[in-house]
PDB file of N, CA and C in Angstrom:
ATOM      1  N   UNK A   1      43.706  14.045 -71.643  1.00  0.00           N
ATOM      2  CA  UNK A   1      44.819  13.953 -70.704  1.00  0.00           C
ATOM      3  C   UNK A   1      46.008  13.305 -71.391  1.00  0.00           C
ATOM      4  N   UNK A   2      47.469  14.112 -70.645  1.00  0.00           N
ATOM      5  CA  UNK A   2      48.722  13.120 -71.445  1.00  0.00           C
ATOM      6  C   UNK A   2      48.328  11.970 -70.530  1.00  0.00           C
ATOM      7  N   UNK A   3      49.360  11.087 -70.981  1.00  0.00           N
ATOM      8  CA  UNK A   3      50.252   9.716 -70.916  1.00  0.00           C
ATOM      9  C   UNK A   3      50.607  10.062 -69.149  1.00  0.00           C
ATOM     10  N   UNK A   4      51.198  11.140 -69.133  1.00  0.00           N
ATOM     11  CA  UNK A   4      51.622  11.296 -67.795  1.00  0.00           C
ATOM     12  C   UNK A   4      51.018  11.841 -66.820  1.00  0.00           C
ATOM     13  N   UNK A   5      49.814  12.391 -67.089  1.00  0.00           N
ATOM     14  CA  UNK A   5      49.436  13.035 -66.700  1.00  0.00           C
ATOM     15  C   UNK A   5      48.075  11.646 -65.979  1.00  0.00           C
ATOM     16  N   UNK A   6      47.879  11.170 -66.706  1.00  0.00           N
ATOM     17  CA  UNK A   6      47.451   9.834 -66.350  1.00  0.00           C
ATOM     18  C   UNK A   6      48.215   9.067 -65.196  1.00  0.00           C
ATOM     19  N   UNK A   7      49.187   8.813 -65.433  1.00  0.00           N
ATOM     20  CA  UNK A   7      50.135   7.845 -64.813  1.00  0.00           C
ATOM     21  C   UNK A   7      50.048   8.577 -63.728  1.00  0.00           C
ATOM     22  N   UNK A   8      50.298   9.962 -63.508  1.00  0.00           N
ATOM     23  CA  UNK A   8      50.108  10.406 -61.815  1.00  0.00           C
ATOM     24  C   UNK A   8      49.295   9.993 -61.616  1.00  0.00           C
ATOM     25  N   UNK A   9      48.147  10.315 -62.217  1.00  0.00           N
ATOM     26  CA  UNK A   9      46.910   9.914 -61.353  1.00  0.00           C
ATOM     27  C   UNK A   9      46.854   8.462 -61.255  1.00  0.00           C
ATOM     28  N   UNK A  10      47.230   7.331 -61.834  1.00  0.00           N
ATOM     29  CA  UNK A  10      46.688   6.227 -61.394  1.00  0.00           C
ATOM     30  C   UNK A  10      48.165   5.829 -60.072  1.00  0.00           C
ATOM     31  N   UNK A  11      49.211   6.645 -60.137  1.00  0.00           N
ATOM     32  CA  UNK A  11      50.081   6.506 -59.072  1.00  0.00           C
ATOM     33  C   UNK A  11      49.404   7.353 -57.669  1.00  0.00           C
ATOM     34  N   UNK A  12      48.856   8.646 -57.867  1.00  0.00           N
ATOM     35  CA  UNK A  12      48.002   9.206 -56.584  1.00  0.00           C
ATOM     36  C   UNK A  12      47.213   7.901 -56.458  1.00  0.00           C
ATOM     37  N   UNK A  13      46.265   7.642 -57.242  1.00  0.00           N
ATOM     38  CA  UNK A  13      45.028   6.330 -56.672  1.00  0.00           C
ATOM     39  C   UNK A  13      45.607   4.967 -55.752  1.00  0.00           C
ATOM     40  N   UNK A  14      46.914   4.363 -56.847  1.00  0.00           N
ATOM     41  CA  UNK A  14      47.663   3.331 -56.038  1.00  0.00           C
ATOM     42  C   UNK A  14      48.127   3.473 -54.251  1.00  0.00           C
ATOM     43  N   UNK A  15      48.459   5.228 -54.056  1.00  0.00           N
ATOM     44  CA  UNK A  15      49.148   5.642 -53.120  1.00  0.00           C
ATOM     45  C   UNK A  15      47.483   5.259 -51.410  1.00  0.00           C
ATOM     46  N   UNK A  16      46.656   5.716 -52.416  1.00  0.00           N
ATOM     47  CA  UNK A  16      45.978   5.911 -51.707  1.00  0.00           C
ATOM     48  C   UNK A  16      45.184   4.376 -51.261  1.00  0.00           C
ATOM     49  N   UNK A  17      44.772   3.772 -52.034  1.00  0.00           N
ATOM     50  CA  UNK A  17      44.807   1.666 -52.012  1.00  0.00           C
ATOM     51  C   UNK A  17      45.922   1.406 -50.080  1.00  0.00           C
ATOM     52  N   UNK A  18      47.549   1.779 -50.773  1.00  0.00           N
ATOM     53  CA  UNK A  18      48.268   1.468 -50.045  1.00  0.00           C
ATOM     54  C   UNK A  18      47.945   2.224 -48.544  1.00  0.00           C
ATOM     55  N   UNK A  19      47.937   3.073 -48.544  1.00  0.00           N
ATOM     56  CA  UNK A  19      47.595   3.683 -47.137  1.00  0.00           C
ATOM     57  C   UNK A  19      46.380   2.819 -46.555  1.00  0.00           C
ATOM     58  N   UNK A  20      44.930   2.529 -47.379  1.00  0.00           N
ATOM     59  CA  UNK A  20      44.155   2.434 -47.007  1.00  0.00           C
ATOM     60  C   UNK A  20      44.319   0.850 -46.274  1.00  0.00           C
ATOM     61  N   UNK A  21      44.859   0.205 -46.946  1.00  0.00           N
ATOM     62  CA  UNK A  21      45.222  -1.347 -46.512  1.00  0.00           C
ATOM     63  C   UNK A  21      45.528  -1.563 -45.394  1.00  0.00           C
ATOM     64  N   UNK A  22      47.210  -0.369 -45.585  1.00  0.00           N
ATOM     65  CA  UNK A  22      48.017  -0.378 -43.686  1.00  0.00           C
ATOM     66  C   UNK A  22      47.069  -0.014 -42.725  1.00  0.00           C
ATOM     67  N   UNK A  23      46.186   0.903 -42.973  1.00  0.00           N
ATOM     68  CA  UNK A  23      44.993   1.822 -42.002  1.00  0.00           C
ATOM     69  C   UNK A  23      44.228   0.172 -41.618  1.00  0.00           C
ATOM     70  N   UNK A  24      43.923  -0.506 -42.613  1.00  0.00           N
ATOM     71  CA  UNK A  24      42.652  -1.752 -42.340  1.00  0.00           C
ATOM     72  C   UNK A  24      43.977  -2.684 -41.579  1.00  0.00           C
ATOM     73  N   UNK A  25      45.151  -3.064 -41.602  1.00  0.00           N
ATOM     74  CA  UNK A  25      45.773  -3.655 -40.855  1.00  0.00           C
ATOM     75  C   UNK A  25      45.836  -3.195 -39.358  1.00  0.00           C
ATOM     76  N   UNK A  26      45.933  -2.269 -39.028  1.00  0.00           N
ATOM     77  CA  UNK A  26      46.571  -1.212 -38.071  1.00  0.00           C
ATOM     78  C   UNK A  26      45.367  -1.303 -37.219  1.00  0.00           C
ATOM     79  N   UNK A  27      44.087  -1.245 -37.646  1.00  0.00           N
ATOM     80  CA  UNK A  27      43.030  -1.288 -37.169  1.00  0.00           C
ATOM     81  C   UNK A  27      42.628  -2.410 -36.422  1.00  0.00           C
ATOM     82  N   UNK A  28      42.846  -4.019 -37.673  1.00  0.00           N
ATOM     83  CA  UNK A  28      42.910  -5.111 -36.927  1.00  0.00           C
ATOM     84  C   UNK A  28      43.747  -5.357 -35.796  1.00  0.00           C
ATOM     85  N   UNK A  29      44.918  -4.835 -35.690  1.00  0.00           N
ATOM     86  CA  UNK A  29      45.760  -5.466 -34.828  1.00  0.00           C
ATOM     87  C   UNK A  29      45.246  -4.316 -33.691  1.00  0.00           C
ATOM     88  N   UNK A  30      44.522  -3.244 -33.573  1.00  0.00           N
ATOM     89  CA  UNK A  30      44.550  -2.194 -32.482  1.00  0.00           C
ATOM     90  C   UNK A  30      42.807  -3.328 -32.083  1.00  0.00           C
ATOM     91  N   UNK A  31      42.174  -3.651 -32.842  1.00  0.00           N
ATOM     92  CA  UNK A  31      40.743  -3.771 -32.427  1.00  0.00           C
ATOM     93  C   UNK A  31      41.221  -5.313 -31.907  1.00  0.00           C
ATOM     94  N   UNK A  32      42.374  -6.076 -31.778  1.00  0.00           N
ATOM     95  CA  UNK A  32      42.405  -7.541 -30.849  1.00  0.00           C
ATOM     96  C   UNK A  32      43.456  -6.408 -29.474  1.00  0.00           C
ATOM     97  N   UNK A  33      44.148  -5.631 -29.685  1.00  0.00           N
ATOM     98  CA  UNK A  33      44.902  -5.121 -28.516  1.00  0.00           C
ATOM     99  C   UNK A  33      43.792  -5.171 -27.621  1.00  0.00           C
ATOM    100  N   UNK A  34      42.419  -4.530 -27.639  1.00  0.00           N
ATOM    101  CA  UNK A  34      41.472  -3.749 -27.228  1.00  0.00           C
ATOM    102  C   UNK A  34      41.298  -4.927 -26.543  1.00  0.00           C
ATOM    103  N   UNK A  35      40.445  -6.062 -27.547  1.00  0.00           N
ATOM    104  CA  UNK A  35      39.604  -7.358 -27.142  1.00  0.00           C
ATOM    105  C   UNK A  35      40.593  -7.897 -26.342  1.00  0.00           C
ATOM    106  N   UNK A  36      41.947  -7.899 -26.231  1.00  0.00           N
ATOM    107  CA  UNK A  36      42.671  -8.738 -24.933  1.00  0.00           C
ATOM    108  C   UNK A  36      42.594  -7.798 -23.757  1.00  0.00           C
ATOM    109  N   UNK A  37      42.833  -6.470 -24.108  1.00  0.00           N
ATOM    110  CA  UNK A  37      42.536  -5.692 -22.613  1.00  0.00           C
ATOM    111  C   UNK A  37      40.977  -5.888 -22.132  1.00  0.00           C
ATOM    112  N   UNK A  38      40.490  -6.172 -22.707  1.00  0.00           N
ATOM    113  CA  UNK A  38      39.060  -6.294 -22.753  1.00  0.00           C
ATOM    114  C   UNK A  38      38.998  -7.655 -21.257  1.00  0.00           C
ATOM    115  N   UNK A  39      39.326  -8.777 -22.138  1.00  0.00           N
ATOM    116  CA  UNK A  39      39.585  -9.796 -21.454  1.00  0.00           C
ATOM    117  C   UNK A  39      40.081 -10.166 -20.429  1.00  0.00           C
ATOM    118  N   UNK A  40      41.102  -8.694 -20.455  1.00  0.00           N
ATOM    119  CA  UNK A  40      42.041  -8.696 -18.869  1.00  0.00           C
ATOM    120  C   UNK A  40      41.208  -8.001 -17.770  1.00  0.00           C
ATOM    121  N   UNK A  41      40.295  -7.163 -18.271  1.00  0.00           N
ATOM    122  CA  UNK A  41      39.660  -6.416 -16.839  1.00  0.00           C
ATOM    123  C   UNK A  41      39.026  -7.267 -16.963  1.00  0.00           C
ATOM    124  N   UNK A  42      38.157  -7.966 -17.287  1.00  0.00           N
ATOM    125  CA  UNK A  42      37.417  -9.047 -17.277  1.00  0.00           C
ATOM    126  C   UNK A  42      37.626 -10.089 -16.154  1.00  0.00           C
ATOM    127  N   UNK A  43      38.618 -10.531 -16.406  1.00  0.00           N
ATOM    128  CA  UNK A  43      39.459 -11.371 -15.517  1.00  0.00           C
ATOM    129  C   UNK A  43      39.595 -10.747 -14.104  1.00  0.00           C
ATOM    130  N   UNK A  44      40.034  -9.531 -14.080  1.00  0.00           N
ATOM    131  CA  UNK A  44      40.216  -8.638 -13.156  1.00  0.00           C
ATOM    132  C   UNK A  44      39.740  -8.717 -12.278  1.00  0.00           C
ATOM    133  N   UNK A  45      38.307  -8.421 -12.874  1.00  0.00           N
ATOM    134  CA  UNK A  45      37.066  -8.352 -11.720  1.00  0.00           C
ATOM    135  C   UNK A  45      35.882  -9.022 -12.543  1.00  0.00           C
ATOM    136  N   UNK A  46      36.028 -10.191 -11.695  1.00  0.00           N
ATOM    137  CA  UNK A  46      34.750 -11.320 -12.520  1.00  0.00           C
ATOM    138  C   UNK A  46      33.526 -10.753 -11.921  1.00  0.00           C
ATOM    139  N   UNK A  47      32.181 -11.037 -11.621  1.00  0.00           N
ATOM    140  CA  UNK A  47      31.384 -10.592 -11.220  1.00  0.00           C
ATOM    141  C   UNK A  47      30.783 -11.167 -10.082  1.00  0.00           C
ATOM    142  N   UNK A  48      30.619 -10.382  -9.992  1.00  0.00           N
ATOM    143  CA  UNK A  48      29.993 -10.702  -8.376  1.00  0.00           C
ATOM    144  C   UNK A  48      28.564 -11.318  -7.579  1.00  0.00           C
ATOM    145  N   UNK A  49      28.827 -12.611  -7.089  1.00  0.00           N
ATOM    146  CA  UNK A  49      27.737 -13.563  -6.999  1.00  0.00           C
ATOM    147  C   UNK A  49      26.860 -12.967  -5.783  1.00  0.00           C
ATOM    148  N   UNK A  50      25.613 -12.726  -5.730  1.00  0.00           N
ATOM    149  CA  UNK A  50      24.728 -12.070  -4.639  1.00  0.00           C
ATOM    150  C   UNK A  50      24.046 -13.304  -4.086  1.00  0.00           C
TER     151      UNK A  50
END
């Protein structure tokens, strides 16, 4: 392989690192959205004492 031909590829690989990171951020912040809606029906409707 050239020189450059290299360098794409370790620039495709970098590209793909970066996506994967924002995806693992994006995820955290969607998987606490969840756990507070979570918390809110919760609240909502506590359960019911027989």
């Amino acid at each position: 392989m050239k020189f450059e031909e290299l360098t794409a590829e370790v620039e495709k690989h970098n590209r793909i690192l970066e996506r994967t990171y924002q995806l693992e951020a994006d995820m955290a912040v969607t998987r606490n959205d969840i756990e507070a809606l979570y918390r809110e029906v919760v609240n909502l409707n506590p359960p019911q004492i027989r």
